[in-house]
Protein backbone atom coordinates (compact mmCIF):
# COMPACT_ATOMS: atom_id res chain seq x y z
CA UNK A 1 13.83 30.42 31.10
CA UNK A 2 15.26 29.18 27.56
CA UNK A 3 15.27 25.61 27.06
CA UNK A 4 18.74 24.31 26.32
CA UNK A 5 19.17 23.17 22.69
CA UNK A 6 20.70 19.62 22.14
CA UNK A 7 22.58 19.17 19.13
CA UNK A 8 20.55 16.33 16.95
CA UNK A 9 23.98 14.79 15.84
CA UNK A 10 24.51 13.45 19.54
CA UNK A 11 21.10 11.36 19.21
CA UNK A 12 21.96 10.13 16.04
CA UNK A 13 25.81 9.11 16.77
CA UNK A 14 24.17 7.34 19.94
CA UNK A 15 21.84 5.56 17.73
CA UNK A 16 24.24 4.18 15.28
CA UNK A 17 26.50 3.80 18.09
CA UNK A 18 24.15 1.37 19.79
CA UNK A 19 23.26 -0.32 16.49
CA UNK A 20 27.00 -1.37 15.72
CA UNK A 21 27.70 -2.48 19.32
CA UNK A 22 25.24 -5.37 18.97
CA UNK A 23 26.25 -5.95 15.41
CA UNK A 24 25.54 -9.36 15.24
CA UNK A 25 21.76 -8.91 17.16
CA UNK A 26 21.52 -5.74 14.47
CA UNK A 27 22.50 -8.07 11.53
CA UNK A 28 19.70 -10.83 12.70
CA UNK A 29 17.01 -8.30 13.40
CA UNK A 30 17.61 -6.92 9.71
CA UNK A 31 17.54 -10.22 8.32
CA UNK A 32 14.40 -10.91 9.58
CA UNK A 33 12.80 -7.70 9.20
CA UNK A 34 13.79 -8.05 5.48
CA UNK A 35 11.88 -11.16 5.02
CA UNK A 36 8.70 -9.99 6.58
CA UNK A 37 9.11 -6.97 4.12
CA UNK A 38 9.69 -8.68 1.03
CA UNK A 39 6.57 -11.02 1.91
CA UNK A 40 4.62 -8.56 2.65
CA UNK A 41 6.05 -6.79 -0.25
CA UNK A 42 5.36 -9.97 -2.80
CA UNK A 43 1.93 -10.57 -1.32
CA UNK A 44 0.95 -7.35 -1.92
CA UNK A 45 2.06 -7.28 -5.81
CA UNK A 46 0.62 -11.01 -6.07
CA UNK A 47 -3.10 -9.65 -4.85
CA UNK A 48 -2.61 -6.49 -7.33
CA UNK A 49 -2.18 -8.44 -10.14
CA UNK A 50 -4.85 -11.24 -9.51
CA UNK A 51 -7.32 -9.06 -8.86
CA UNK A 52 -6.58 -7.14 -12.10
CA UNK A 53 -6.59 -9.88 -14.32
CA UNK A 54 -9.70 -11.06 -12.68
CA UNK A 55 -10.95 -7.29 -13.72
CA UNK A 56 -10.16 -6.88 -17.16
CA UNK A 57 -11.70 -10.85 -17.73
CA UNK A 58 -14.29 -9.41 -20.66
CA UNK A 59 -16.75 -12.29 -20.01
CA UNK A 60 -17.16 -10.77 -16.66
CA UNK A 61 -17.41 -6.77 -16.50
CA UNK A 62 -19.88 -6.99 -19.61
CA UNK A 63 -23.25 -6.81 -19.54
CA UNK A 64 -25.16 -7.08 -22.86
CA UNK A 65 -29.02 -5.32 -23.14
CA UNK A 66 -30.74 -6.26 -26.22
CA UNK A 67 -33.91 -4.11 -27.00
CA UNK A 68 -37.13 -4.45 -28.74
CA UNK A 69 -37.25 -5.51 -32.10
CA UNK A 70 -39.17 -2.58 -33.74
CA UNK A 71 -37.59 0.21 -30.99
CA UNK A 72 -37.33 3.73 -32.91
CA UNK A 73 -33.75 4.99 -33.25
CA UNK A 74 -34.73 7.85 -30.81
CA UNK A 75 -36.23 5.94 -28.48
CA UNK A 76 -32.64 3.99 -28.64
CA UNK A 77 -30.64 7.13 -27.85
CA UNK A 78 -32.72 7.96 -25.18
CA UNK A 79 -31.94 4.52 -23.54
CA UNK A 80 -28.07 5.06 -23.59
CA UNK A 81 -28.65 8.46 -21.74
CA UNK A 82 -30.10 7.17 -19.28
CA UNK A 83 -27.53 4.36 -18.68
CA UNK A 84 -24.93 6.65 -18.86
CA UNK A 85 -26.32 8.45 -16.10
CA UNK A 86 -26.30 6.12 -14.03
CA UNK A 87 -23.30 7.82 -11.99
CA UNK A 88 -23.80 6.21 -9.12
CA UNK A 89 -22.94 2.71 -10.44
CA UNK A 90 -19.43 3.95 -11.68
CA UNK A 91 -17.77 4.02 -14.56
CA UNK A 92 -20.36 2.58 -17.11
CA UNK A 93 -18.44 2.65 -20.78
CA UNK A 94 -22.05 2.19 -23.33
CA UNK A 95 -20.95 0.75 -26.79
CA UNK A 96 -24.28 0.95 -28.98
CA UNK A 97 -24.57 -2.10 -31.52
CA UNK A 98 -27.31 -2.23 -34.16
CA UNK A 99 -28.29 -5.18 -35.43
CA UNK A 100 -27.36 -4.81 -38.85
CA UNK A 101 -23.58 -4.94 -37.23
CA UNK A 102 -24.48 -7.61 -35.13
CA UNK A 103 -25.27 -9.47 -38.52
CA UNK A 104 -21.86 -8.83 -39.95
CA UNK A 105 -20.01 -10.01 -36.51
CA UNK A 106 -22.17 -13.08 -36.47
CA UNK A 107 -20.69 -13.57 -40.09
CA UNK A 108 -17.22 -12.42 -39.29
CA UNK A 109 -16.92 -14.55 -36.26
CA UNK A 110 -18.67 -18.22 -37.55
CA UNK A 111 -16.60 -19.07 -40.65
CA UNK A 112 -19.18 -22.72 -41.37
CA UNK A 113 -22.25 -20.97 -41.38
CA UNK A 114 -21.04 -17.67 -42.61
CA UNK A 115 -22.57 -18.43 -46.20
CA UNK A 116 -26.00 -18.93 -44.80
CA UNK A 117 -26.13 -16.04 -42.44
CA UNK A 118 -24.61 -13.73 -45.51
CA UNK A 119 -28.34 -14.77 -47.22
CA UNK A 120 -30.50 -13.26 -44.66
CA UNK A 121 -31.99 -10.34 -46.03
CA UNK A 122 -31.88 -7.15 -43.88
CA UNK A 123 -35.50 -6.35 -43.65
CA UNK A 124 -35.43 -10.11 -42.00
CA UNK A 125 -32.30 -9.70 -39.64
CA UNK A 126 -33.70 -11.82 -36.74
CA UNK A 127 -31.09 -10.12 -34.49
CA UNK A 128 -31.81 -6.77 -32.14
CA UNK A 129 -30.24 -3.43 -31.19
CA UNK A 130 -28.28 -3.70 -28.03
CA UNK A 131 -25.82 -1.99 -25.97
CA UNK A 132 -22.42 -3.50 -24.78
CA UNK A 133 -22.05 -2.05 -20.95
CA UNK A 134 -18.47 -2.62 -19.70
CA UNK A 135 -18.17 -1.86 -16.19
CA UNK A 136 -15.58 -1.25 -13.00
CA UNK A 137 -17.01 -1.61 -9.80
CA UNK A 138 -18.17 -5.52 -10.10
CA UNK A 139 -20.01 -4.88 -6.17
CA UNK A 140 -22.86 -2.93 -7.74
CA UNK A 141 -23.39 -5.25 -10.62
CA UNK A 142 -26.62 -6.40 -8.68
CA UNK A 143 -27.62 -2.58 -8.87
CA UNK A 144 -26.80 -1.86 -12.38
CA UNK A 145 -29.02 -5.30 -13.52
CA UNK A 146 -32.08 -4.55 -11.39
CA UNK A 147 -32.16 -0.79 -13.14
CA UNK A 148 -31.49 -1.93 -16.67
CA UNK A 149 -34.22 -4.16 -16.61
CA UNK A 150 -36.34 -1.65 -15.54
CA UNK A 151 -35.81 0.49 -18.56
CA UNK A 152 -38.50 0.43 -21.00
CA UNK A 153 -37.67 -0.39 -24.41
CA UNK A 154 -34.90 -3.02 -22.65
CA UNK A 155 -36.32 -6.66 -23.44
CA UNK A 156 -33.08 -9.01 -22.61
CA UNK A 157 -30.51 -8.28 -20.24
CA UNK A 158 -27.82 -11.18 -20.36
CA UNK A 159 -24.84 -10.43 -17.97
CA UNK A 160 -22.42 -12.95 -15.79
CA UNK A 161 -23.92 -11.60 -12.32
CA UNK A 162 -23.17 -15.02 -10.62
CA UNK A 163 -19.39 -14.75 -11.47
CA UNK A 164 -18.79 -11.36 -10.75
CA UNK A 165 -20.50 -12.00 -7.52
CA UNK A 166 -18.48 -15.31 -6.88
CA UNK A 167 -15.08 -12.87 -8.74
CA UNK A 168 -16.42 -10.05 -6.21
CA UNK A 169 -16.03 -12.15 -2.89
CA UNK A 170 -13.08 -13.99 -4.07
CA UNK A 171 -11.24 -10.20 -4.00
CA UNK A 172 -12.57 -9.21 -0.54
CA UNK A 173 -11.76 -12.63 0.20
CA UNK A 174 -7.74 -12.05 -0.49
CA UNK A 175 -8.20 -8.76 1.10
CA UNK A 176 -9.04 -10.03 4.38
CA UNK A 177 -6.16 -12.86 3.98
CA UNK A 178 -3.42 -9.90 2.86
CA UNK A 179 -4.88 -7.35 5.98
CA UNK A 180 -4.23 -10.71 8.93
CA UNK A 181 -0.91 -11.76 6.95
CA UNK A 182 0.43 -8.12 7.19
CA UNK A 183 -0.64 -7.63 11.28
CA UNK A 184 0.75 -11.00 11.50
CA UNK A 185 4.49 -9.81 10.03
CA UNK A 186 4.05 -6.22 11.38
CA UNK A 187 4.02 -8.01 14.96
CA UNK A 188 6.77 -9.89 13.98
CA UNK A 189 8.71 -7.47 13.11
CA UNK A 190 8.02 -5.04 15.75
CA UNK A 191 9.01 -7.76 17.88
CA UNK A 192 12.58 -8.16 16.46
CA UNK A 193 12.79 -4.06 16.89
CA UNK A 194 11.70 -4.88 20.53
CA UNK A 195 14.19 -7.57 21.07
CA UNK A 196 17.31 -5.65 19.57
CA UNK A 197 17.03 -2.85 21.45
CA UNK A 198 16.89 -4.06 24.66
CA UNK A 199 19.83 -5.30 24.09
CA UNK A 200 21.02 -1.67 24.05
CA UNK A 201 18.96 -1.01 26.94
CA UNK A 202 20.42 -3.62 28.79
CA UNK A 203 23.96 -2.65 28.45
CA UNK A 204 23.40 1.23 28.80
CA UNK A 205 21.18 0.59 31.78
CA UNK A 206 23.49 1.86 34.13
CA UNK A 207 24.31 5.11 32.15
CA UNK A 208 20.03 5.51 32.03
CA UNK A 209 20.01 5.35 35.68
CA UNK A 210 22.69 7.79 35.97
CA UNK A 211 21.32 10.24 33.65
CA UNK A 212 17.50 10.13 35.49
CA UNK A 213 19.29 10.65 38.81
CA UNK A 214 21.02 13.92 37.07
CA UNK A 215 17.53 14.70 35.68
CA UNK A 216 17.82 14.32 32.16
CA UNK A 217 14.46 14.40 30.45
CA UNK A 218 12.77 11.46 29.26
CA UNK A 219 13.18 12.44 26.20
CA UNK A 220 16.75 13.25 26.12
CA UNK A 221 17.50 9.58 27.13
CA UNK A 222 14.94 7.79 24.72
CA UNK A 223 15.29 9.25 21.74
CA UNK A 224 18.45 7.63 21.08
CA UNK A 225 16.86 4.02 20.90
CA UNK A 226 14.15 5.64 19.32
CA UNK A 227 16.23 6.32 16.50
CA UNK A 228 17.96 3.27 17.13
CA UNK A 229 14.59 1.31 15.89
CA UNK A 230 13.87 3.81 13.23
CA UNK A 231 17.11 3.64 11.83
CA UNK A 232 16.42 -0.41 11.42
CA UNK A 233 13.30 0.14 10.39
CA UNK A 234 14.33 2.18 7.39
CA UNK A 235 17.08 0.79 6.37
CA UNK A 236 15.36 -2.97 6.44
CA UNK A 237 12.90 -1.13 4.09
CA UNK A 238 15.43 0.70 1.86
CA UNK A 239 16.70 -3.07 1.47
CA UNK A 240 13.64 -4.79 0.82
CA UNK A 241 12.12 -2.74 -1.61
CA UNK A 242 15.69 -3.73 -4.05
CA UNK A 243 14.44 -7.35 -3.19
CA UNK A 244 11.18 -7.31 -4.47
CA UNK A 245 11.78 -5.28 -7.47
CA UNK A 246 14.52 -7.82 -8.42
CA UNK A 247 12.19 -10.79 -7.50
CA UNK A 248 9.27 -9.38 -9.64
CA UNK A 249 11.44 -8.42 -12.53
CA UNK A 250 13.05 -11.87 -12.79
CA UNK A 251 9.26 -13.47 -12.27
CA UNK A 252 7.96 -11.42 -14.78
CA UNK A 253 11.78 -12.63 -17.12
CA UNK A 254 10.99 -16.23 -16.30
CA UNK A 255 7.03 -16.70 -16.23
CA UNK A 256 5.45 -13.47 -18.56
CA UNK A 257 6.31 -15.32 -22.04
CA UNK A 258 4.51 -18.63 -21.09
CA UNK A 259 1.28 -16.69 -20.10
CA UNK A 260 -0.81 -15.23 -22.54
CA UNK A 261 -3.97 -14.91 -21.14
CA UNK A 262 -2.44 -13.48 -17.66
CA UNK A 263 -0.81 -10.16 -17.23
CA UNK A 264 2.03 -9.60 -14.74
CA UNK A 265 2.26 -6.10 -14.36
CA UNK A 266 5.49 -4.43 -14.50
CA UNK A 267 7.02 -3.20 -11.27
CA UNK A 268 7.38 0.53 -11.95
CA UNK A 269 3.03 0.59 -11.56
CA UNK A 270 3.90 -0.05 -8.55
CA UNK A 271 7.03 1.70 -7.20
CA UNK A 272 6.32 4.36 -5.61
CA UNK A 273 3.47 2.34 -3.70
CA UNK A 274 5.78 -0.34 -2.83
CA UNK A 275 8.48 2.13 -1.60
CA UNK A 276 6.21 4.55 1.01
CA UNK A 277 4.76 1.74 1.90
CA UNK A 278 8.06 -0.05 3.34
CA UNK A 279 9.28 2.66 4.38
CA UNK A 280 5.90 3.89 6.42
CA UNK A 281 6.22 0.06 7.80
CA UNK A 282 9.64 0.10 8.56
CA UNK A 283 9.74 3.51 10.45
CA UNK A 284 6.45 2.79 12.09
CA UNK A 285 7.41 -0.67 13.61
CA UNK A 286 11.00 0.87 14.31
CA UNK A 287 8.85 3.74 16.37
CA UNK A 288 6.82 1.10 17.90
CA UNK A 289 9.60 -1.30 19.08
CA UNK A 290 11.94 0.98 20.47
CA UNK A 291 8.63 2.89 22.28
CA UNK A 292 7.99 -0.29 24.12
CA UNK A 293 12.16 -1.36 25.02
CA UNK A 294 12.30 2.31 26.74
CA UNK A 295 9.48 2.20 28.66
CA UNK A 296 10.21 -0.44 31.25
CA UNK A 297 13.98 1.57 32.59
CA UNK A 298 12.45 4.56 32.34
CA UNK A 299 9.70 3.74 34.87
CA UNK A 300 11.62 1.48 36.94
């Protein structure tokens, strides 16, 4: 037997139908999905660009390996190979600094004693070949130390393990925080959802009952509010994401000029992010919501 086909018009016009005959429970519920949007929205940006800054601090993702004072230039190059190997640890960027440059930065950099460094002759250069290792992944710091010490050839490793650690924890930290704040909103806003479509529920619940007594499929008399809560759902997140990009462009207007040493990053890194990602919320607690309103009339 051929199923009938239902045109997908009728669900929607029921949908926007319910939507605007609870206008003012519709207005509310977007309101307040909104908010929970944008803050989840603004928390989100907020971690991104702590944790970078926290990233590109250079007295934290460098580690500097000074080797022995009479190591052969091969010997050297073999010592860089190896730590560029080291593929496991991430992305390890070598720079390779002699000492004879180490001299001249010394002298470059210290402007009182750059007359009595300039007198040092070369074959007495106190200073030693060592590599500049700037690196990523600040978790496997702990890894990258305990092998470069290892190396033979390597007599000084000098590195900030203690703050990357402390930097390290301080990121999962805010990760954890973001992950309960976001459930915490998500509920909220499913909740809302919930709340404005029983509303429709309510005052279609005699035209429900009618249409299971005809024996309409379940399906055929949910999707409606389905679509009802979806609809919210995406157009709360349509809405927010025009929020947030105003609020970080005017943050970024008002704060960027006063902070030198911190980097707001613009919003278009993070568009497309920002976007999917209300719009995946939006739908998903829309889905959600309206799920849960159904449920009770149709199994009364």
């Amino acid at each position: 037997m051929r199923r009938k086909q239902y045109n997908p018009f009728y669900f929607i016009g029921q949908a926007f139908r319910g939507l605007f005959r609870n206008l003012s429970a519709t207005v509310g519920s977007l309101f307040v999905l909104i908010c929970c949007l944008v803050l989840i929205g603004s928390s989100f940006l907020l971690m991104r660009n702590v944790t970078g800054n926290l990233n590109n601090l250079s007295m934290m993702n460098k580690i500097v390996v000074f080797l022995e004072y009479d190591i052969s230039p091969e010997r050297a190059n073999d010592i860089r190979k190896e730590i560029e190997g080291y593929k496991d640890l991430g992305n390890l960027r070598v720079q390779y600094v002699s000492k004879k440059e180490a001299l001249q930065n010394l002298i470059d950099e210290s402007e009182e004693n750059a007359a009595l460094y300039s007198s040092i002759p070369e074959a007495d250069n106190p200073l030693a070949d060592s590599f500049i290792i700037e690196y990523d992944d600040a978790s496997k710091v702990s890894s990258l130390d305990y092998k470069l010490r290892q190396i033979e050839g390597v007599r000084k490793v000098n590195n900030r393990l203690d703050l990357a650690v402390k930097v390290n924890a301080f990121k999962n930290g805010m990760a954890v925080v973001f992950f309960f704040f976001f459930v915490a909103l998500m509920a909220v806003g499913v909740f809302v959802i919930i709340n404005t479509v029983n509303l429709s529920v309510m005052m279609r619940a005699d035209e429900i009952y009618v249409m299971r007594y005809v024996g309409a499929s379940r399906s055929f008399i949910a999707l409606p509010f389905i679509l009802e809560g979806t609809i919210l759902g995406a157009a709360a997140a349509g809405a927010s994401y025009f929020v947030v990009r105003w609020l970080n462009g005017y943050v970024i207007e008002k704060f960027s000029a006063n902070l030198e040493m911190i980097r707001i990053s613009p919003f278009t890194e993070h568009q497309q992010l920002v976007l999917w990602g209300f719009f995946g919320i939006g739908i998903l607690a829309g889905i959600i919501g309206s799920t849960i309103s159904i449920r009770r009339p149709m199994d009364a």
